[in-house]
Protein backbone atom coordinates (compact mmCIF):
# COMPACT_ATOMS: atom_id res chain seq x y z
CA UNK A 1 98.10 96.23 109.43
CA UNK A 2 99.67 92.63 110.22
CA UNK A 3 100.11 90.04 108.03
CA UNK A 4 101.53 86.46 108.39
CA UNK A 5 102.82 84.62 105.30
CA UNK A 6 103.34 80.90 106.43
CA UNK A 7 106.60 79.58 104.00
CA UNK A 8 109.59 80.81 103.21
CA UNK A 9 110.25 79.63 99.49
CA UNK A 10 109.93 81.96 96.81
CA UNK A 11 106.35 83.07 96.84
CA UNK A 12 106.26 83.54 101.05
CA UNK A 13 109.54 85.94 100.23
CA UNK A 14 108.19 87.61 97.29
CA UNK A 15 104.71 88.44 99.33
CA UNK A 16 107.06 89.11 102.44
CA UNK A 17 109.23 91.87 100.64
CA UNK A 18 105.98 93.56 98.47
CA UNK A 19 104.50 93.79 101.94
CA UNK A 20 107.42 95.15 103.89
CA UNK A 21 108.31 97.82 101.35
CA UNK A 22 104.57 98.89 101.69
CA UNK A 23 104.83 99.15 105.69
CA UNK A 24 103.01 96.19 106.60
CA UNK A 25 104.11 94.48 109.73
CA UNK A 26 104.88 91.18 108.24
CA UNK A 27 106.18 87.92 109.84
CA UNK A 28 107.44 85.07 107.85
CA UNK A 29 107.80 81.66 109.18
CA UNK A 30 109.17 78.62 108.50
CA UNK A 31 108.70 75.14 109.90
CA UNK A 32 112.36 73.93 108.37
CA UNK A 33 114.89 73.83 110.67
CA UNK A 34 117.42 75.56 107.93
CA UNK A 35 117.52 76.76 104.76
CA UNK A 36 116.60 75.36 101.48
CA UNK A 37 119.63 74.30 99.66
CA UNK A 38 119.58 72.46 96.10
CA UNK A 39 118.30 74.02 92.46
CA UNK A 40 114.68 72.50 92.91
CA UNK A 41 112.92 75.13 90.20
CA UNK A 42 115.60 76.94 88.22
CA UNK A 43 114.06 78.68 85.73
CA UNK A 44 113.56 81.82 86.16
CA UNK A 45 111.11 83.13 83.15
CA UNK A 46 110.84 87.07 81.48
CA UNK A 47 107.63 87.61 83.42
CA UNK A 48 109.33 86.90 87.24
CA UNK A 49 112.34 88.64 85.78
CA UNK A 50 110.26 92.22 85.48
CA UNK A 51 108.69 91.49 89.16
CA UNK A 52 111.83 90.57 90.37
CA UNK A 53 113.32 94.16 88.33
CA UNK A 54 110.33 96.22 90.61
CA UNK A 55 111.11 94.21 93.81
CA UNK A 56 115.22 95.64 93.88
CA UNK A 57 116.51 91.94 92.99
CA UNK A 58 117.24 91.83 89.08
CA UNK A 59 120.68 92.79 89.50
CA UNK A 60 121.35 90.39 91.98
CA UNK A 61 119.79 87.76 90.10
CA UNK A 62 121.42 88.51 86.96
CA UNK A 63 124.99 88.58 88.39
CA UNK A 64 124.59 85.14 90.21
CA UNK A 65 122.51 83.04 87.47
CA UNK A 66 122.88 82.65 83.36
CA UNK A 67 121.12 82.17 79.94
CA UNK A 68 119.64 78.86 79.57
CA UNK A 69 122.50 76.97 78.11
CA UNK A 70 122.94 74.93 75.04
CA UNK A 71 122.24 71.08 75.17
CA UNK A 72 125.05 69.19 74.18
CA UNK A 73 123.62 65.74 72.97
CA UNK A 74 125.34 62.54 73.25
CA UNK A 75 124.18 59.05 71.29
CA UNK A 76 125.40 56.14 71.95
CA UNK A 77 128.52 58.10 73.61
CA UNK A 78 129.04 59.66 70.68
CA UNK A 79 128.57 64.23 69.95
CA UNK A 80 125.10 64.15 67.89
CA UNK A 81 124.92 68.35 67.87
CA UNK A 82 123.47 70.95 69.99
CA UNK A 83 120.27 72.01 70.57
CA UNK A 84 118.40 74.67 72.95
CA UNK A 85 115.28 74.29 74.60
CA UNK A 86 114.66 78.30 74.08
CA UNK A 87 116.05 79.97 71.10
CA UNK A 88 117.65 83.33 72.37
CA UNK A 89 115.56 86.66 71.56
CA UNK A 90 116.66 89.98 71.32
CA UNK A 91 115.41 92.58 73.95
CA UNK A 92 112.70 94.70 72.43
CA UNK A 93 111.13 98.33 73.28
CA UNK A 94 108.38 96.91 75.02
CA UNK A 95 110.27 93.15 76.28
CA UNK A 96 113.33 94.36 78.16
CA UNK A 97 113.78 90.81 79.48
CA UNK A 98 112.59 88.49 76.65
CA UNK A 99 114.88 85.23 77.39
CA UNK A 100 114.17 82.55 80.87
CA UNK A 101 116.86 82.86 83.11
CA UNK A 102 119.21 80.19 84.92
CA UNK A 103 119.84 80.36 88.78
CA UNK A 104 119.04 77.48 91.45
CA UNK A 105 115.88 77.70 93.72
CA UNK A 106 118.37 78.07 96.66
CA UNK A 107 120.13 80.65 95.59
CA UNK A 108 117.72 83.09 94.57
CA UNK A 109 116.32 82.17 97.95
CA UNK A 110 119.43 83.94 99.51
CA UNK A 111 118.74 86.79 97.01
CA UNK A 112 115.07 87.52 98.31
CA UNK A 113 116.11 86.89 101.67
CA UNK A 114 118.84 89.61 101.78
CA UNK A 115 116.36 91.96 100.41
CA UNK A 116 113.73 91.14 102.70
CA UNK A 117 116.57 91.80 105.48
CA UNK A 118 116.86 95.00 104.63
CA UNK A 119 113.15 95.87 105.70
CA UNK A 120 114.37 94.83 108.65
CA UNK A 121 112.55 91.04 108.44
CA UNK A 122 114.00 87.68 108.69
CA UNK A 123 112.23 84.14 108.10
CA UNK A 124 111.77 82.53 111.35
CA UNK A 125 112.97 79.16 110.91
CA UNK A 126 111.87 76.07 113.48
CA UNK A 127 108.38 78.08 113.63
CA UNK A 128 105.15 75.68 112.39
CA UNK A 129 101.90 76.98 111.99
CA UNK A 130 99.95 73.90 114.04
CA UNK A 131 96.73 75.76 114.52
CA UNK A 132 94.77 79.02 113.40
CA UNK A 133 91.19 80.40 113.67
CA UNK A 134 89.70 83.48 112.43
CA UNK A 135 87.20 85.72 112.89
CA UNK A 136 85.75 89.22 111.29
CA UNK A 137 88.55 90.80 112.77
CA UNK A 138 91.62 88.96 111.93
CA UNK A 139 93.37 85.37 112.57
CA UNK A 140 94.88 83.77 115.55
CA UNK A 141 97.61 81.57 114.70
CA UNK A 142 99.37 79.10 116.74
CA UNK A 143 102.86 78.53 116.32
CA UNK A 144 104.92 75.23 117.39
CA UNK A 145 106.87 77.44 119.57
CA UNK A 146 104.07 77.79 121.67
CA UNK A 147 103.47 81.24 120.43
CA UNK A 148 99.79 82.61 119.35
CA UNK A 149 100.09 85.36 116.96
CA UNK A 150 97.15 87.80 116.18
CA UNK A 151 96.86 89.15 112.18
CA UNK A 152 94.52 91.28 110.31
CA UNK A 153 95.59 88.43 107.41
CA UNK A 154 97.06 85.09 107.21
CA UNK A 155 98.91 83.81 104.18
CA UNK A 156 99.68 80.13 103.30
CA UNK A 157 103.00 79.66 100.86
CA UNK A 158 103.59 76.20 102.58
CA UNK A 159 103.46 74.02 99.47
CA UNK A 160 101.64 71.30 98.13
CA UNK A 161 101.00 69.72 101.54
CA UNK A 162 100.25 72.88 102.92
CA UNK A 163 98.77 73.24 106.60
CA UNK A 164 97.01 76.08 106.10
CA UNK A 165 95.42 74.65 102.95
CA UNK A 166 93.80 72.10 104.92
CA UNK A 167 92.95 73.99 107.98
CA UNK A 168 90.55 76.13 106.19
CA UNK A 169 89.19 73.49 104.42
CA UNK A 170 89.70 73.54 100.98
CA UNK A 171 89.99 71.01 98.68
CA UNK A 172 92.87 70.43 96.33
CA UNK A 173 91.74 68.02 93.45
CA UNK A 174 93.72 66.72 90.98
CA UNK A 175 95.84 63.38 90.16
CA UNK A 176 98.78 61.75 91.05
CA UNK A 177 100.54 59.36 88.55
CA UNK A 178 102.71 56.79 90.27
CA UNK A 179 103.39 54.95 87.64
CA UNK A 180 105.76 57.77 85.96
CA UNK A 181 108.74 58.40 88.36
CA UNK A 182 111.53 60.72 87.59
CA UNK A 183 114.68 61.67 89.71
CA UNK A 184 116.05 64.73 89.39
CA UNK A 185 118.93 65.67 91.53
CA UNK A 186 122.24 68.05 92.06
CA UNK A 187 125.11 66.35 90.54
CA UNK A 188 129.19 67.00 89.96
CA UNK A 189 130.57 65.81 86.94
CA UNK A 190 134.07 67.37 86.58
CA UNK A 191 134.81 65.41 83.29
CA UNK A 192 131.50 67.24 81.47
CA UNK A 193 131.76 70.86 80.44
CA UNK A 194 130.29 73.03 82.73
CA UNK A 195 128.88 75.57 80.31
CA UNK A 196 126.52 73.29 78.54
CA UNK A 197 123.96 70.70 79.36
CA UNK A 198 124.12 67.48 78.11
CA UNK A 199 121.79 65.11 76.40
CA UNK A 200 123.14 61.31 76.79
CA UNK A 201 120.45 58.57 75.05
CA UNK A 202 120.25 55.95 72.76
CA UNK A 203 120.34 56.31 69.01
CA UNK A 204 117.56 54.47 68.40
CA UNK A 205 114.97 56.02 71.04
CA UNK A 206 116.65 59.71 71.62
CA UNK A 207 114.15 61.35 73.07
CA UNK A 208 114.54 59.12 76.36
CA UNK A 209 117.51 59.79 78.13
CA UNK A 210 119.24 61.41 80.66
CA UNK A 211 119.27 65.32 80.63
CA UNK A 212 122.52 67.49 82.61
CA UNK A 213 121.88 71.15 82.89
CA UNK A 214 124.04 73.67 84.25
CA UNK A 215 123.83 75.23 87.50
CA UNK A 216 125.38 78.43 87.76
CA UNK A 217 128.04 79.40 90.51
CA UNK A 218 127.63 75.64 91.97
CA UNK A 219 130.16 73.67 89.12
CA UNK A 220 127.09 71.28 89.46
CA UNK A 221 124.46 69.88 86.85
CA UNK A 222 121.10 69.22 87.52
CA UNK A 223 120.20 65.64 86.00
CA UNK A 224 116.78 64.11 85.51
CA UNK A 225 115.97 61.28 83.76
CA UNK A 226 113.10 58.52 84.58
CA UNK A 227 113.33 55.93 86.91
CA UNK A 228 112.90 52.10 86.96
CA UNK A 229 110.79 50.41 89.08
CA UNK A 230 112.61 50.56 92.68
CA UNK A 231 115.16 52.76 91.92
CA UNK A 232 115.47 55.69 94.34
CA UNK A 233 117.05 59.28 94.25
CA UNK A 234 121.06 58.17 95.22
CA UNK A 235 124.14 58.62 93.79
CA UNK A 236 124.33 55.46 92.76
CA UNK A 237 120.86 55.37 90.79
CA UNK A 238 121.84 57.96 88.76
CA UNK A 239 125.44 56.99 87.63
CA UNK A 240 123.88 53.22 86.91
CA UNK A 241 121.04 55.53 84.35
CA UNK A 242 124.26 57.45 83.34
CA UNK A 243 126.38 54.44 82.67
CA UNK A 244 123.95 53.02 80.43
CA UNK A 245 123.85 55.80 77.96
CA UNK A 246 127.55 57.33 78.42
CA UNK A 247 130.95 55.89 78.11
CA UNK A 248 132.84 57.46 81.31
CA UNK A 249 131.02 59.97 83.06
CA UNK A 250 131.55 59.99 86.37
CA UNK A 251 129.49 61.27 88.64
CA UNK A 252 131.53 62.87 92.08
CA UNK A 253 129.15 65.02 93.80
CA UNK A 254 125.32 64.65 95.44
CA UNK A 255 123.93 67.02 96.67
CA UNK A 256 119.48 67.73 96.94
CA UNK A 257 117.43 65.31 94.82
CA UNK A 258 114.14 63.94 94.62
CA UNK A 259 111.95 60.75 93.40
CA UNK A 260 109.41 63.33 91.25
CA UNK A 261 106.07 62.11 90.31
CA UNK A 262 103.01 63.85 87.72
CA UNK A 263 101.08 65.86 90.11
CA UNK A 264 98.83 68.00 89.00
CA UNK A 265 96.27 69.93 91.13
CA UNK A 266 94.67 72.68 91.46
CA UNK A 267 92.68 74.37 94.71
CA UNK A 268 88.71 75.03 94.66
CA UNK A 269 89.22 78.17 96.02
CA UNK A 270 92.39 80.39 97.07
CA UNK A 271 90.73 82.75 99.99
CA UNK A 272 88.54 81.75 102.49
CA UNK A 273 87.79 85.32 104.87
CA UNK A 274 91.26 86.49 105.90
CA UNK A 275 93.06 83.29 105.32
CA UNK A 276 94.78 83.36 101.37
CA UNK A 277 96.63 80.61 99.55
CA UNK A 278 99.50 80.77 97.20
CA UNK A 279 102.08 79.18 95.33
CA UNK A 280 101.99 75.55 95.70
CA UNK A 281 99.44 75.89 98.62
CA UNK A 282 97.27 76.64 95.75
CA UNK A 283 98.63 74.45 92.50
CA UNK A 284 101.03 71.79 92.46
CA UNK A 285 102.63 71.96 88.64
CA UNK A 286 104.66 69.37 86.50
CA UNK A 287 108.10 70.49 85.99
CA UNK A 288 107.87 70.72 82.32
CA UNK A 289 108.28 74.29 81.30
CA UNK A 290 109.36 75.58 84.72
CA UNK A 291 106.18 76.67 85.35
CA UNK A 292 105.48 76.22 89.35
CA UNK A 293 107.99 78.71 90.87
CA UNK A 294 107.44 81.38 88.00
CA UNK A 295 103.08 81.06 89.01
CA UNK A 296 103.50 80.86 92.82
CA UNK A 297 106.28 84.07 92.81
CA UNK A 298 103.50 86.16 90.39
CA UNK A 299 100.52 85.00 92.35
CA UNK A 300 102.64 86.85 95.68
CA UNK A 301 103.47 89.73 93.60
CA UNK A 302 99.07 90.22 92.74
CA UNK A 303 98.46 89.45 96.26
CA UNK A 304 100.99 91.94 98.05
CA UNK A 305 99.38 95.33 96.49
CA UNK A 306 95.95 94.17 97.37
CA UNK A 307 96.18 92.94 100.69
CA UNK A 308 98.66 95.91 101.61
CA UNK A 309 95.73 98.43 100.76
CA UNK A 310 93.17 96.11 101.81
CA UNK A 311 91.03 96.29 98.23
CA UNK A 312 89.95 94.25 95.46
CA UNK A 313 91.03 91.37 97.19
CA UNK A 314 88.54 89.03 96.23
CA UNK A 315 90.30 89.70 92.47
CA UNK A 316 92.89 87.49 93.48
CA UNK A 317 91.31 84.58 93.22
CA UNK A 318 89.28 85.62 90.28
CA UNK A 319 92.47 86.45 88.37
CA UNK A 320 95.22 83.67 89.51
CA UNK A 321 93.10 81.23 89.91
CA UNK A 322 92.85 81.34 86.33
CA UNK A 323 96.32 81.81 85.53
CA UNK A 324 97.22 78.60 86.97
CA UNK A 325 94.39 76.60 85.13
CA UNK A 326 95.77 77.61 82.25
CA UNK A 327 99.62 77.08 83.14
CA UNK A 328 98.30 73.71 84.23
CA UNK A 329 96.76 72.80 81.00
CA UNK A 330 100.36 74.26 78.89
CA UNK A 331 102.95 72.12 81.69
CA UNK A 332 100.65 68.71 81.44
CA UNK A 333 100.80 69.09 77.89
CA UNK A 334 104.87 69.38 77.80
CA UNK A 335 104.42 66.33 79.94
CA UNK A 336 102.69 64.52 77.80
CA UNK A 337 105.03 64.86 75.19
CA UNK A 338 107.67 64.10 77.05
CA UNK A 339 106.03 60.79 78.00
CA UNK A 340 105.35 60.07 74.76
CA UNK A 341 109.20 60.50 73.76
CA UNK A 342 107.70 63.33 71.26
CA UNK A 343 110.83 65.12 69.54
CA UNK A 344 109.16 68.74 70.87
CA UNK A 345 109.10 67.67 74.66
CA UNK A 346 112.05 69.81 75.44
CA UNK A 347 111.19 72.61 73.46
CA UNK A 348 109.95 75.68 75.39
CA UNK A 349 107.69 78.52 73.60
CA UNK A 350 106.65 81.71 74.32
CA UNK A 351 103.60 80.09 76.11
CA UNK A 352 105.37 79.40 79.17
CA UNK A 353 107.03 82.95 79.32
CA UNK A 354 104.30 84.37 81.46
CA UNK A 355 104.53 87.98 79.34
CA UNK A 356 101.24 86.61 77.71
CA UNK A 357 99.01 86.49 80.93
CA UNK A 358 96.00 88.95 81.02
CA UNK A 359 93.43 89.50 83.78
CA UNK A 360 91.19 91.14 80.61
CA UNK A 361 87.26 90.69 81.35
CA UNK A 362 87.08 90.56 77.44
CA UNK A 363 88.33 89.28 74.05
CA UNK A 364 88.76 92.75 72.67
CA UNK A 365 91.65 93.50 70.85
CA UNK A 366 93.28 96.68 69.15
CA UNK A 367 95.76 97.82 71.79
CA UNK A 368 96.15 97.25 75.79
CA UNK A 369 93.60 97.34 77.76
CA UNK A 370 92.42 96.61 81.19
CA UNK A 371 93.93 93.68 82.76
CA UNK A 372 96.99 93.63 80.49
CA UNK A 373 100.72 93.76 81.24
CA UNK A 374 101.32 97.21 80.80
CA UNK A 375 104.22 97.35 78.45
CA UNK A 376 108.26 98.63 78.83
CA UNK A 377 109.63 101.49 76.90
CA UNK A 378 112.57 103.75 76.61
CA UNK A 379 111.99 107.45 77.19
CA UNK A 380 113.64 110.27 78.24
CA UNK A 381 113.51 112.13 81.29
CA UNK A 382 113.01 116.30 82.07
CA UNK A 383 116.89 115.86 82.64
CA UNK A 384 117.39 114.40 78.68
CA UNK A 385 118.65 110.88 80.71
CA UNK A 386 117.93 107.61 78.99
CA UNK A 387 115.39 105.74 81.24
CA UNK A 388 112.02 103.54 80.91
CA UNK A 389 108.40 103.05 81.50
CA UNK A 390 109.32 100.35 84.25
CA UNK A 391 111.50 102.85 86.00
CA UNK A 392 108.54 105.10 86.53
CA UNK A 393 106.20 102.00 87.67
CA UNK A 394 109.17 100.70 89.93
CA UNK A 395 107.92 100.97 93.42
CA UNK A 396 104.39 100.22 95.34
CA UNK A 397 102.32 102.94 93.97
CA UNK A 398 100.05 103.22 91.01
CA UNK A 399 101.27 104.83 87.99
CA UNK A 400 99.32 107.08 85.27
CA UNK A 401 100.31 107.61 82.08
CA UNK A 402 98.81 110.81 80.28
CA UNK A 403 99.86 110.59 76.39
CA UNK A 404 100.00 114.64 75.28
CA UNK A 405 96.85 115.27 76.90
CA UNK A 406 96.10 117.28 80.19
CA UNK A 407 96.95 115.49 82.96
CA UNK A 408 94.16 114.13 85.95
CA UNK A 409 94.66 115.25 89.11
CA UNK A 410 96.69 112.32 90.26
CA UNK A 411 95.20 110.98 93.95
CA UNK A 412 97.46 110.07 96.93
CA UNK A 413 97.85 106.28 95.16
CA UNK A 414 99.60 107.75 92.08
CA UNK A 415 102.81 108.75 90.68
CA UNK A 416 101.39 110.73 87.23
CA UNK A 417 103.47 111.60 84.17
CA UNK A 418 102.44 113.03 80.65
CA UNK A 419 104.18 111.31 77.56
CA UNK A 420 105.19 113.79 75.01
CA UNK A 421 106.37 113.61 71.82
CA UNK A 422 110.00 115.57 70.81
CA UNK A 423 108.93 119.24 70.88
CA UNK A 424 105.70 118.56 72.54
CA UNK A 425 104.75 121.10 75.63
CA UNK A 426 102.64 120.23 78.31
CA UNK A 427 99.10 121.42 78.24
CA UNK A 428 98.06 120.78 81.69
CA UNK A 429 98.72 124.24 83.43
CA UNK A 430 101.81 122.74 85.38
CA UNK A 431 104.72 125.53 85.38
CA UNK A 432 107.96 122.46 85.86
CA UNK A 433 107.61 119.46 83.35
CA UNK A 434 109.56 117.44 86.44
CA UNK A 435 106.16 114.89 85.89
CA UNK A 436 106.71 114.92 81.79
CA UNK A 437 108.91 112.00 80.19
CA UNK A 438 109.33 112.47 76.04
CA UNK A 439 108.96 109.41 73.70
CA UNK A 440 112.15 110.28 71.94
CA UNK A 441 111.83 107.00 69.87
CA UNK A 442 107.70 106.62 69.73
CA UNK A 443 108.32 103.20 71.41
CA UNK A 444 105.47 104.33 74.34
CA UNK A 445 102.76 105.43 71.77
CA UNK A 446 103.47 102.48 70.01
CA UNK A 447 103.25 100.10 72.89
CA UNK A 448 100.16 101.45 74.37
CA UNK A 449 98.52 102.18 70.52
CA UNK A 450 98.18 105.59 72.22
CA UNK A 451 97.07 109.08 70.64
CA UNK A 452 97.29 112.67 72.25
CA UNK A 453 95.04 112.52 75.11
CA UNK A 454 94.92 108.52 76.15
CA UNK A 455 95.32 108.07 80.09
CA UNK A 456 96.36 104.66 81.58
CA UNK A 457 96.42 103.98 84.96
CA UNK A 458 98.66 101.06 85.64
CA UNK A 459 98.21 98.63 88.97
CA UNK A 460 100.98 98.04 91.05
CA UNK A 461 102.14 94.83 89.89
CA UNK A 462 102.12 96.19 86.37
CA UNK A 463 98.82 95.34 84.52
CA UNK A 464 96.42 97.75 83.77
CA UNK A 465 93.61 99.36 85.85
């Protein structure tokens, strides 16, 4: 099978990688003539952590990014406190990764592209899609480089103005608010600690301001704060916002920014035959609560099992379709808040996490079922070695989990294992227990609200079947 996935942000890698490690012959293209470089989205939330954990880049991620950092906040010049926009949790059984993480869109770039490398695939940069045409059969697409490419599928991660988008004819409603402008940009500010952010405003209207945030492994800050009517994105516009809130901060460094504006839309439909849509091809986000990168990475990560093994595909629309609707509805309302210099606008719940997102076809409640995030948990293996759930799903196959019971007779798509209690044998005729983990702690049968005899088959992005 072929695919071509037309981006090469975070959701074209993500889908680029899920589909290499699978054996698809994949292509990734680019119409940039280099790489990304600048923070852009830098929040990383628990959900994308755990895909990024099953996709080989968690460590990597870890190492180069950081908590979100405390907000130092500045009145009138003067300290005025700390606060956080996320209160720190502590890793539970079933939430390995339960805090948003800290690393600039570019870099994390790097990270997905080095993994993608090793699959022996590179984003072809200078490469834009100006044409494609499908068929039953598969899609002809035309490159700028005069090159026609024939795929059994076609992918478009080429962002909100997205080509592909267009070429297939789907509609993208939604608003645009021009009369709210916001910079945000890369800054240095040597005379600012780097292991904070900082909050610099007015004591009598603190809730508009100018925000710093810490980029890690730049010595940069990433500033936002509105903009005035013909201000642009420079240096100098954001050291004249700076100057009127701060005594002395100087402002040495530029690097990416942007004039940002409310944008909110959302596309009628995400597939149309072979041709798919994702990312901001397929929802253009507010920044409030760091919601865009997290939805088009996850969207990649339900699209790269299906189209890999060519089923359920028409699910994907079903099921992200209404994840962004509802991400949508929580980042507008952050935005809102915000607007309305609300005290809450840069608080962050659990909401915007993503560990909450279910593709359930009903209300029921009373344990997992199908279409939830199948839950972590620490077990040990045959060997007595510490390990988890997540280990076992890690990888592009399905996994079944048979609590004490006999196990099914696991088909070529599975990786089976029976969950036993301490002292617990298995019952299923097997001679080696090589396929048997033991719930050491009862964390599993907890998780999954199991009893002796429960099977769950869980998908390969890590929801339920």
């Amino acid at each position: 099978m072929k695919a071509l996935v037309v981006g090469g942000g975070p959701t074209g890698l993500t889908l680029a990688i899920d589909l290499a490690r699978r054996g698809v012959r994949v292509r990734i293209v680019d119409k940039a003539a280099g790489f990304f470089e600048g923070s852009r989205g830098d929040g990383i939330q628990p959900r994308t952590l755990e895909v990024f954990d099953d996709l080989g880049v968690l460590d990597a991620v870890l190492d180069a990014g950081a908590p979100s950092a405390a907000i130092r906040v500045h009145l009138d010049g003067r300290p005025a406190g700390e606060r956080r926009m996320v209160e720190p949790r502590e890793p539970t059984p079933d939430v390995p990764h339960p805090n948003p993480w800290v690393l600039g869109q570019s870099q994390l770039e790097g990270i997905l592209r080095a993994r993608l490398s090793e699959f022996g695939v590179r984003v072809e940069l200078g490469a834009e899609l100006v044409g494609l045409a499908q068929d039953s059969d598969g899609v002809t697409a035309r490159l700028s480089t005069d090159e026609v490419h024939r795929v059994d599928y076609l992918v478009g991660a080429d962002g909100g103005a997205s080509f592909v988008r267009k070429a297939i004819g789907v509609a993208f409603p939604g608003t645009t608010d021009e009369s709210f402008r916001v910079v945000v940009g890369d800054v240095a500010a040597p005379g600012l600690d780097p292991e904070v952010g900082h909050w610099f405003a007015a004591a009598d209207d603190p809730m508009s301001g100018i925000i710093m945030t810490p980029l890690p492994g730049t010595g940069m800050f990433q500033l936002a704060t509105p903009l005035g009517e013909g201000d642009d994105a420079s240096l100098e516009t954001m050291q004249a916002a700076l100057d009127r809130f701060s005594s002395g901060v100087r402002l040495t460094g530029h690097g990416w920014s942007t004039v940002w504006r409310p944008n909110v839309r959302l596309a009628e439909r995400y597939r149309v035959g072979r041709v798919f849509l994702a990312g901001d091809a397929a929802h253009v986000h507010p920044p409030t609560g760091g919601q865009g990168m997290n939805t088009g990475v996850q969207d990649a990560y339900n699209l790269g099992w299906k189209l890999a093994g060519q089923t359920a595909l028409d699910s994907y629309e079903t099921e992200r379709r209404a994840v962004a609707a509802h991400v949508l509805g929580v980042s507008t309302d952050l935005l809102q808040r915000y607007a309305e210099g609300r005290e809450d606008a840069h608080r962050r719940g659990e909401e915007s996490f993503g560990l909450n997102i279910t593709y359930r076809a009903t209300d029921a409640v009373g344990g997992v079922i199908t279409g939830d995030r199948a839950p972590d948990a620490p077990v040990l293996s045959p060997a007595g070695k510490r390990i988890r759930l997540f280990d076992l799903f890690r990888g592009p196959h399905f996994t079944r989990l048979n609590f004490g019971g006999h196990a099914s007779v696991p088909d070529d798509r599975e990786h089976t294992h029976t969950v036993l209690r301490p002292g617990e044998q298995p019952r299923d005729g097997r001679d080696g227990d090589e396929h048997c983990v033991v719930d050491a702690e009862g964390h599993a049968y907890s998780a999954y609200a199991a009893s002796p005899g429960d099977s769950f088959l869980v998908r390969p992005d890590g929801y339920l079947a």
